[in-house]
N, C-alpha and C. Protein backbone atom coordinates (compact mmCIF):
# COMPACT_ATOMS: atom_id res chain seq x y z
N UNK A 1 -13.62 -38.73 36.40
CA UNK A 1 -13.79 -40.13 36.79
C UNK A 1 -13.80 -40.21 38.31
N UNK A 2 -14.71 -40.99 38.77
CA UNK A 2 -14.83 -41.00 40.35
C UNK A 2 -14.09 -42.24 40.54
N UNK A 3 -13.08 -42.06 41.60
CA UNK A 3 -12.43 -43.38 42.04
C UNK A 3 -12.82 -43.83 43.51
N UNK A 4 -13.29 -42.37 44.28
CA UNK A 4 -13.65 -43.50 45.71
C UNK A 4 -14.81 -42.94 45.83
N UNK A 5 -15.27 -43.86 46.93
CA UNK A 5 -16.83 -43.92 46.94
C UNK A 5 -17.80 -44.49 46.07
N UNK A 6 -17.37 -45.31 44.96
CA UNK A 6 -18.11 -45.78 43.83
C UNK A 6 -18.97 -46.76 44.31
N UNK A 7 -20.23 -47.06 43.86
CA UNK A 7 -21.45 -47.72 44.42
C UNK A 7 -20.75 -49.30 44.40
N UNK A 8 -19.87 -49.80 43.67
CA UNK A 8 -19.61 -51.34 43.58
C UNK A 8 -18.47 -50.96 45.28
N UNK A 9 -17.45 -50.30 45.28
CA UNK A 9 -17.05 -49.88 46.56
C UNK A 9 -17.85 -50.20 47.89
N UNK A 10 -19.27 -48.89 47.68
CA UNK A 10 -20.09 -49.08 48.91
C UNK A 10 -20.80 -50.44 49.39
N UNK A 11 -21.16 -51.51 47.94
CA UNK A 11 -21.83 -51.91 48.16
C UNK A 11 -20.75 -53.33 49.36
N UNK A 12 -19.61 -53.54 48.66
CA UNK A 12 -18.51 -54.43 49.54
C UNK A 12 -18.45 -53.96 51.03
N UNK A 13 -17.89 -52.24 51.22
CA UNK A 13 -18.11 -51.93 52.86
C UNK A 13 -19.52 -52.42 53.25
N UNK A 14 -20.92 -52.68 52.61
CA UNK A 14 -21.67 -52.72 53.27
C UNK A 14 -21.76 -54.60 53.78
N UNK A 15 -21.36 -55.40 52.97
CA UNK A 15 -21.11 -56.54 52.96
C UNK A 15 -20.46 -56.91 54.25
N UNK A 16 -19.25 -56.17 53.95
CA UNK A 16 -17.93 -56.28 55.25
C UNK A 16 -18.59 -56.11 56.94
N UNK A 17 -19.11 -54.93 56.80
CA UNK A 17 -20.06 -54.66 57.49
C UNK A 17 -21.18 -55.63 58.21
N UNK A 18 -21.69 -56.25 57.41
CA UNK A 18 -22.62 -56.93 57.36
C UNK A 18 -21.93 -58.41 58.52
N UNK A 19 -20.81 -58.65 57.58
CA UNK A 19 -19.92 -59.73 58.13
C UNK A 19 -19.59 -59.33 59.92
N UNK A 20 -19.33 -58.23 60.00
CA UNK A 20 -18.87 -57.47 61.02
C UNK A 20 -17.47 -57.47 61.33
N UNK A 21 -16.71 -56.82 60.27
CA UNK A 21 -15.62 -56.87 59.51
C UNK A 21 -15.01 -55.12 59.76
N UNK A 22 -14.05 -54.68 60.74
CA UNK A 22 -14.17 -52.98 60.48
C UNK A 22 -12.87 -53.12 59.46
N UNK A 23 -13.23 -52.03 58.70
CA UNK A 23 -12.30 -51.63 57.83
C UNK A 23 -11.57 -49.90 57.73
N UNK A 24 -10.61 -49.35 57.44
CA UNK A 24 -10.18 -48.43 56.55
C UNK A 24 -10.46 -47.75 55.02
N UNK A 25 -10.79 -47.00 54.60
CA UNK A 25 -10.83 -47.06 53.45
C UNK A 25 -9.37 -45.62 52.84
N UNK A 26 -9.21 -46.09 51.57
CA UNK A 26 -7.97 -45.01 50.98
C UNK A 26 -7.03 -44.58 51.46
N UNK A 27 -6.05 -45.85 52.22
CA UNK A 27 -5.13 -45.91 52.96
C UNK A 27 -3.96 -45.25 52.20
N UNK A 28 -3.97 -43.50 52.29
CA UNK A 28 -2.67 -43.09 51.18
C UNK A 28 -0.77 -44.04 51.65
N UNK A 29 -0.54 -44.23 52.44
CA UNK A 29 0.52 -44.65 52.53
C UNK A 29 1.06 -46.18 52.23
N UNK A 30 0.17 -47.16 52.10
CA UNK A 30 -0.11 -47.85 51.05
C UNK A 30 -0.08 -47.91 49.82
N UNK A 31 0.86 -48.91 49.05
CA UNK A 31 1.50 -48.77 47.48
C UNK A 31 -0.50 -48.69 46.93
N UNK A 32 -0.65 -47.58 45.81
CA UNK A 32 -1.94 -47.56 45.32
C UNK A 32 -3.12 -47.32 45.83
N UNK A 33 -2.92 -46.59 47.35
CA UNK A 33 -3.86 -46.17 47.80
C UNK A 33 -5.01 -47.35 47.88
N UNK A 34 -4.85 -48.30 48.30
CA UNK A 34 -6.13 -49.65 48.06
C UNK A 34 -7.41 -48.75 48.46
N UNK A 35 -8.62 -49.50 48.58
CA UNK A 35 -10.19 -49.16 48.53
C UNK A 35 -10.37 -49.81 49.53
N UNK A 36 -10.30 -50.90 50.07
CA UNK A 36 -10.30 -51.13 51.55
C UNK A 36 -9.31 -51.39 51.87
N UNK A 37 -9.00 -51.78 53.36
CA UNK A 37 -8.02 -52.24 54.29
C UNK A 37 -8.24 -52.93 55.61
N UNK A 38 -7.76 -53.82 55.58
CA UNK A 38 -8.65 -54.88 57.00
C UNK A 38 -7.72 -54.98 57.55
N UNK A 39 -7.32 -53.56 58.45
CA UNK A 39 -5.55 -53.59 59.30
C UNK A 39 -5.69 -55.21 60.01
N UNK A 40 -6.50 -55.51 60.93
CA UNK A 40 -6.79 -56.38 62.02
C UNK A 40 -5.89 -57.93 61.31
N UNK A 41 -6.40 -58.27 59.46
CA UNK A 41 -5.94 -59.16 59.23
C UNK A 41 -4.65 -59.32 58.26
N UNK A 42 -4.60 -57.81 58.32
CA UNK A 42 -3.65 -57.41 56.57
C UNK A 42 -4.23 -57.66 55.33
N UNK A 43 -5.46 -57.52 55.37
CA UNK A 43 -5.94 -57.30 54.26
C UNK A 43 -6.22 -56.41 53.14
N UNK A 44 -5.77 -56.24 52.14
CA UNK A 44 -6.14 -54.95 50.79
C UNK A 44 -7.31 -55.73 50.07
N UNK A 45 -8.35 -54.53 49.97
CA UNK A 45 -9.38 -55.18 48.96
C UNK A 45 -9.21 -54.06 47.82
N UNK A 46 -8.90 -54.39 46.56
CA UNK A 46 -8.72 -53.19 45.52
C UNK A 46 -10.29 -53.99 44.58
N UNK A 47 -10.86 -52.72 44.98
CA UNK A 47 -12.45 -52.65 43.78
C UNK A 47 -11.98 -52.32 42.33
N UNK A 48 -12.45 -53.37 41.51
CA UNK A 48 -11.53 -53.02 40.30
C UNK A 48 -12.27 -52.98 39.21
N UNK A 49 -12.77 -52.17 38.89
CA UNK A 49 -13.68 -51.54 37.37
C UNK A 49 -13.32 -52.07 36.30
N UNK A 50 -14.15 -52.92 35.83
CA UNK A 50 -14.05 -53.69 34.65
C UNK A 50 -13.44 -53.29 33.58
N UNK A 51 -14.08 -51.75 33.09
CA UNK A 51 -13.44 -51.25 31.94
C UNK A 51 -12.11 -50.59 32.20
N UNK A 52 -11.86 -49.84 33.36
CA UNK A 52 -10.29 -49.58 33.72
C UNK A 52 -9.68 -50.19 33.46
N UNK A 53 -10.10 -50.93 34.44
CA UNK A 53 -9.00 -52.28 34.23
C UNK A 53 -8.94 -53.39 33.58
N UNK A 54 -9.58 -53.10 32.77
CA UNK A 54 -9.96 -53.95 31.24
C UNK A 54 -9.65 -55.40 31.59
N UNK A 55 -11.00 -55.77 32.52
CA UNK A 55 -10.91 -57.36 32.82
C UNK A 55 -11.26 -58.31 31.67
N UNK A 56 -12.01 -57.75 30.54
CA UNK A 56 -12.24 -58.53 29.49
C UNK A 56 -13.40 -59.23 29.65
N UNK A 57 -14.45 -59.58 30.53
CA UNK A 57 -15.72 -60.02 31.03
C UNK A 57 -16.56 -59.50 29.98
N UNK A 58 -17.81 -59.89 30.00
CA UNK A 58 -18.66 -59.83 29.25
C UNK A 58 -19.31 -58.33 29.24
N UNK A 59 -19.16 -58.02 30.26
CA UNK A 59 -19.91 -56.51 30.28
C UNK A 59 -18.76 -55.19 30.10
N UNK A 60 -17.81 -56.11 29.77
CA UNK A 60 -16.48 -54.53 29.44
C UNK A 60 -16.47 -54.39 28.00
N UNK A 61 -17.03 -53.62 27.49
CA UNK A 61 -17.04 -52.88 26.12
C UNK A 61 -15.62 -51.93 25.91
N UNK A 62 -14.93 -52.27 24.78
CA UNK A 62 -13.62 -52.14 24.54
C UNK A 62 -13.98 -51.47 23.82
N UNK A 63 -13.65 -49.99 23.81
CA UNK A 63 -13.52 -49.11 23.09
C UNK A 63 -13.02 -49.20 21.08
N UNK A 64 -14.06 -48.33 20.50
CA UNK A 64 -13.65 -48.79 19.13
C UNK A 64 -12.76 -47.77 18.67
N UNK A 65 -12.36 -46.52 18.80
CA UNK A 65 -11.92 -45.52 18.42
C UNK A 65 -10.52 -44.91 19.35
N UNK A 66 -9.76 -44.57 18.87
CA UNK A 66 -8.03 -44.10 19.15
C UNK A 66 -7.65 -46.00 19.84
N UNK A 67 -8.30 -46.54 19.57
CA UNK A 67 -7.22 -47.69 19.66
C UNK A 67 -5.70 -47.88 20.43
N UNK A 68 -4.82 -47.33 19.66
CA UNK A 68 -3.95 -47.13 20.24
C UNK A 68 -3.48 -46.49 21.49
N UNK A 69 -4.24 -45.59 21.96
CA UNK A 69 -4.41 -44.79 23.18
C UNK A 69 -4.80 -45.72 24.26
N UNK A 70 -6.23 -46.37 23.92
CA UNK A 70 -6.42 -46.69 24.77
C UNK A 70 -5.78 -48.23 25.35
N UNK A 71 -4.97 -48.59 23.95
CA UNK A 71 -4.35 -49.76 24.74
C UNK A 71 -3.14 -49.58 25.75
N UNK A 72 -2.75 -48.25 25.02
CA UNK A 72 -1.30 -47.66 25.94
C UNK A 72 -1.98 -47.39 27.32
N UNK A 73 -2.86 -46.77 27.13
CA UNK A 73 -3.92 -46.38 28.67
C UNK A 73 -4.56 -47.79 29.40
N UNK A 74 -4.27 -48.98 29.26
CA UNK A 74 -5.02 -50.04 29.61
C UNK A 74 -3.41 -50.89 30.20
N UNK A 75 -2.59 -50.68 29.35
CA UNK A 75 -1.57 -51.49 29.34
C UNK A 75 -0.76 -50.57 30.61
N UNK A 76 -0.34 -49.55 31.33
CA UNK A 76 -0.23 -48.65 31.49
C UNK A 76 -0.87 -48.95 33.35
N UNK A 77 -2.32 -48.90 33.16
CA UNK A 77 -2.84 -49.03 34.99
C UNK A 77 -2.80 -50.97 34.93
N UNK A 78 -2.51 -51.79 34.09
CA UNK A 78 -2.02 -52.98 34.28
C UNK A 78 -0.70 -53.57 35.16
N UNK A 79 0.34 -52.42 34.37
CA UNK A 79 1.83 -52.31 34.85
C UNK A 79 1.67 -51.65 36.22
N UNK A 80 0.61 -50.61 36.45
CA UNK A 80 0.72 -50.18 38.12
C UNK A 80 0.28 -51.01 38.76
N UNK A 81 -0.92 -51.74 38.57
CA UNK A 81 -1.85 -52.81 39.35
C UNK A 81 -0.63 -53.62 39.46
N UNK A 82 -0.12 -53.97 38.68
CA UNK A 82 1.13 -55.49 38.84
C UNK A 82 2.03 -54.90 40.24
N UNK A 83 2.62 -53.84 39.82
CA UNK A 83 3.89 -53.03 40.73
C UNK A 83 3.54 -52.80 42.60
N UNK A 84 2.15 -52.21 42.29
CA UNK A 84 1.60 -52.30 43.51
C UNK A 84 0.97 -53.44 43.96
N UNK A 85 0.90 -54.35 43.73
CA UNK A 85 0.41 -55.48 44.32
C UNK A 85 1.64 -56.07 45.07
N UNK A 86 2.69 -55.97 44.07
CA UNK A 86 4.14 -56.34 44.39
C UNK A 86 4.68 -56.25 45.63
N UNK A 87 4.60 -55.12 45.40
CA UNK A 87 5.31 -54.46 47.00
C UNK A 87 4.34 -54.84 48.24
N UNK A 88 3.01 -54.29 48.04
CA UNK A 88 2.27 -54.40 48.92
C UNK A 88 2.07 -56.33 49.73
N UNK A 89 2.29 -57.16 48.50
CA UNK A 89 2.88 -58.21 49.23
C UNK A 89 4.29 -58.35 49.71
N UNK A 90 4.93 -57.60 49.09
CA UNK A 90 6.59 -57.74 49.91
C UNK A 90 6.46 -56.71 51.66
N UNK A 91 5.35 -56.44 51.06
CA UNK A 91 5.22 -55.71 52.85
C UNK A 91 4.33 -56.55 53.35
N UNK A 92 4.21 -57.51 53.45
CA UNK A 92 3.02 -58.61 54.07
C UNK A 92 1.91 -58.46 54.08
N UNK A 93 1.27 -57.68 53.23
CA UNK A 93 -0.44 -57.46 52.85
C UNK A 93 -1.30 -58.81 52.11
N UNK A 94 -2.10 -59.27 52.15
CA UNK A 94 -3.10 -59.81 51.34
C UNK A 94 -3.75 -59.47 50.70
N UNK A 95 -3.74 -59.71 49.14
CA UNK A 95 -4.34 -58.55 48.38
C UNK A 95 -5.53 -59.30 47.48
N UNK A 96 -6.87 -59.10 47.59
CA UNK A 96 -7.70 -59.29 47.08
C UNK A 96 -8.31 -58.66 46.49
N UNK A 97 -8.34 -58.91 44.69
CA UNK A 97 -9.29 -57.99 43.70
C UNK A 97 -10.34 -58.29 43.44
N UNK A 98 -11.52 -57.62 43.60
CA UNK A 98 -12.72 -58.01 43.40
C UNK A 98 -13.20 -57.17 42.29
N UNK A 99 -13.89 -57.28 40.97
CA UNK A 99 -14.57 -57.07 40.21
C UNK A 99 -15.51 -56.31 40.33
N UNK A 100 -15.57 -55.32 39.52
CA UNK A 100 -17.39 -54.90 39.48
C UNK A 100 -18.44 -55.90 38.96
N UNK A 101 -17.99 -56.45 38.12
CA UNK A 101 -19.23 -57.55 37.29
C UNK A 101 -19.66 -58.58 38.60
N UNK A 102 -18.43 -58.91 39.52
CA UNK A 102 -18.55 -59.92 40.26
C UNK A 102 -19.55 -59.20 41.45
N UNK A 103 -19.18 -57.71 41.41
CA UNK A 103 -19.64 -56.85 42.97
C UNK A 103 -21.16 -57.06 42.40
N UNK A 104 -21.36 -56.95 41.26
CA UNK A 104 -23.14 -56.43 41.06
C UNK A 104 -24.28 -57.75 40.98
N UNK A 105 -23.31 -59.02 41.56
CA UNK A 105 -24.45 -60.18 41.66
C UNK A 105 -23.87 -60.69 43.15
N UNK A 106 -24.73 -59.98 43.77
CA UNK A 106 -25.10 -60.02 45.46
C UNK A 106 -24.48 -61.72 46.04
N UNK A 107 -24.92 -62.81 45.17
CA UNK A 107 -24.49 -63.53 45.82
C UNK A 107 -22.86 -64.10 45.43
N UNK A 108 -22.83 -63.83 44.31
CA UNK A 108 -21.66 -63.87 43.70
C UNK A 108 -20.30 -63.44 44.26
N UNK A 109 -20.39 -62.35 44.48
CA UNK A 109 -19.59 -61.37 45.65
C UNK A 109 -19.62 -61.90 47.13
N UNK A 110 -21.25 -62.29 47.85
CA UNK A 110 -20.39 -62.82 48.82
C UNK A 110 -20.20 -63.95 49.22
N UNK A 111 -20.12 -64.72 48.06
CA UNK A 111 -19.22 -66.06 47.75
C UNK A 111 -18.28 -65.68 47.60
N UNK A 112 -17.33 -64.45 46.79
CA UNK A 112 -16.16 -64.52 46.67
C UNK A 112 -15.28 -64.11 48.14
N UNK A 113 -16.23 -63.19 48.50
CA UNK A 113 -16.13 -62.23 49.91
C UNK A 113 -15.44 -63.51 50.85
N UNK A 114 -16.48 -64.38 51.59
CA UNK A 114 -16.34 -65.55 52.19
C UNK A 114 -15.20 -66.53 51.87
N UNK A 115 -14.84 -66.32 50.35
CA UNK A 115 -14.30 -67.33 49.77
C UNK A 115 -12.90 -66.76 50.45
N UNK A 116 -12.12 -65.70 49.86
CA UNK A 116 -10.82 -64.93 50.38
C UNK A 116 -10.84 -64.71 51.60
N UNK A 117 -11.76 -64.21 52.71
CA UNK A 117 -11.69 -64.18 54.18
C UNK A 117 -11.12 -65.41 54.78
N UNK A 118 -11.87 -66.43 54.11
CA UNK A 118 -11.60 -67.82 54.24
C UNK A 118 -10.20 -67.80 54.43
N UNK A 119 -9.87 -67.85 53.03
CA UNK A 119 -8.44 -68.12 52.75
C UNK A 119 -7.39 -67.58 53.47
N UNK A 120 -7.72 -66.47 53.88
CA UNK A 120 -6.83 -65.24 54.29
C UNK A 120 -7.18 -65.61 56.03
N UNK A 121 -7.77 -66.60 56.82
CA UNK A 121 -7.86 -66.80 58.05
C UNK A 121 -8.34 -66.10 59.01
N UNK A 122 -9.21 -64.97 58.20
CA UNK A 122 -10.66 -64.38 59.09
C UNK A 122 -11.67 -65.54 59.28
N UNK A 123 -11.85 -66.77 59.15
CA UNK A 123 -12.65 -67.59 59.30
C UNK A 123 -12.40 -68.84 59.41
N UNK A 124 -12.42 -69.82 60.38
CA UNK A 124 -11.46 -71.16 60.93
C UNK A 124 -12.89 -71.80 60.16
């Protein structure tokens, strides 16, 4: 399984980019290693794979077979996603999850992109 560098990944640095936004990427000392990092504002962007992380969206196909496995395996990077988000806000980070379903409709993404920069006071 590839976790960095994944095309929904590239396609956000290229966005950020675009914005003219510098970033970090696979900040190991950071709870979860996030996928980006916007030191400048404290920002974490965690790219989050639909079926990993079993967002339940229309395009995540839920496995029909060992069942049980895979809910223990779903339930499992849920409890880490929760834990590390945790901390990483008890250390004053901003943590924004963005979707693959959401990354793969161009404008969709950078509506959401705009939307959290917003929020997060990269943008008066």
């Amino acid at each position: 399984m590839k976790s960095k560098n994944t095309l929904p990944e590239l396609i956000v640095k290229k966005k950020l980019s675009e914005i003219g936004l510098s970033y970090k990427c696979h900040i190991k000392n950071l709870d979860g290693t996030p996928d980006i990092v916007i030191e400048k504002y404290k920002i974490i962007i965690n790219i989050k794979g639909c079926f990993w992380h079993n967002h339940g969206c229309i395009e995540n196909k839920l496995p029909t077979s060992k069942i049980n496995f895979w809910t223990d395996k779903f339930n499992s990077v849920k409890i880490s996603d929760n834990e590390n988000l945790k901390k990483n806000l008890a250390d004053g980070w901003k943590v924004i999850d963005l979707w693959e379903c959401v990354i793969k409709k161009e404008k969709f993404l950078e509506n959401e992109l705009k939307k959290y920069l917003f929020i997060n006071g990269v943008y008066n």
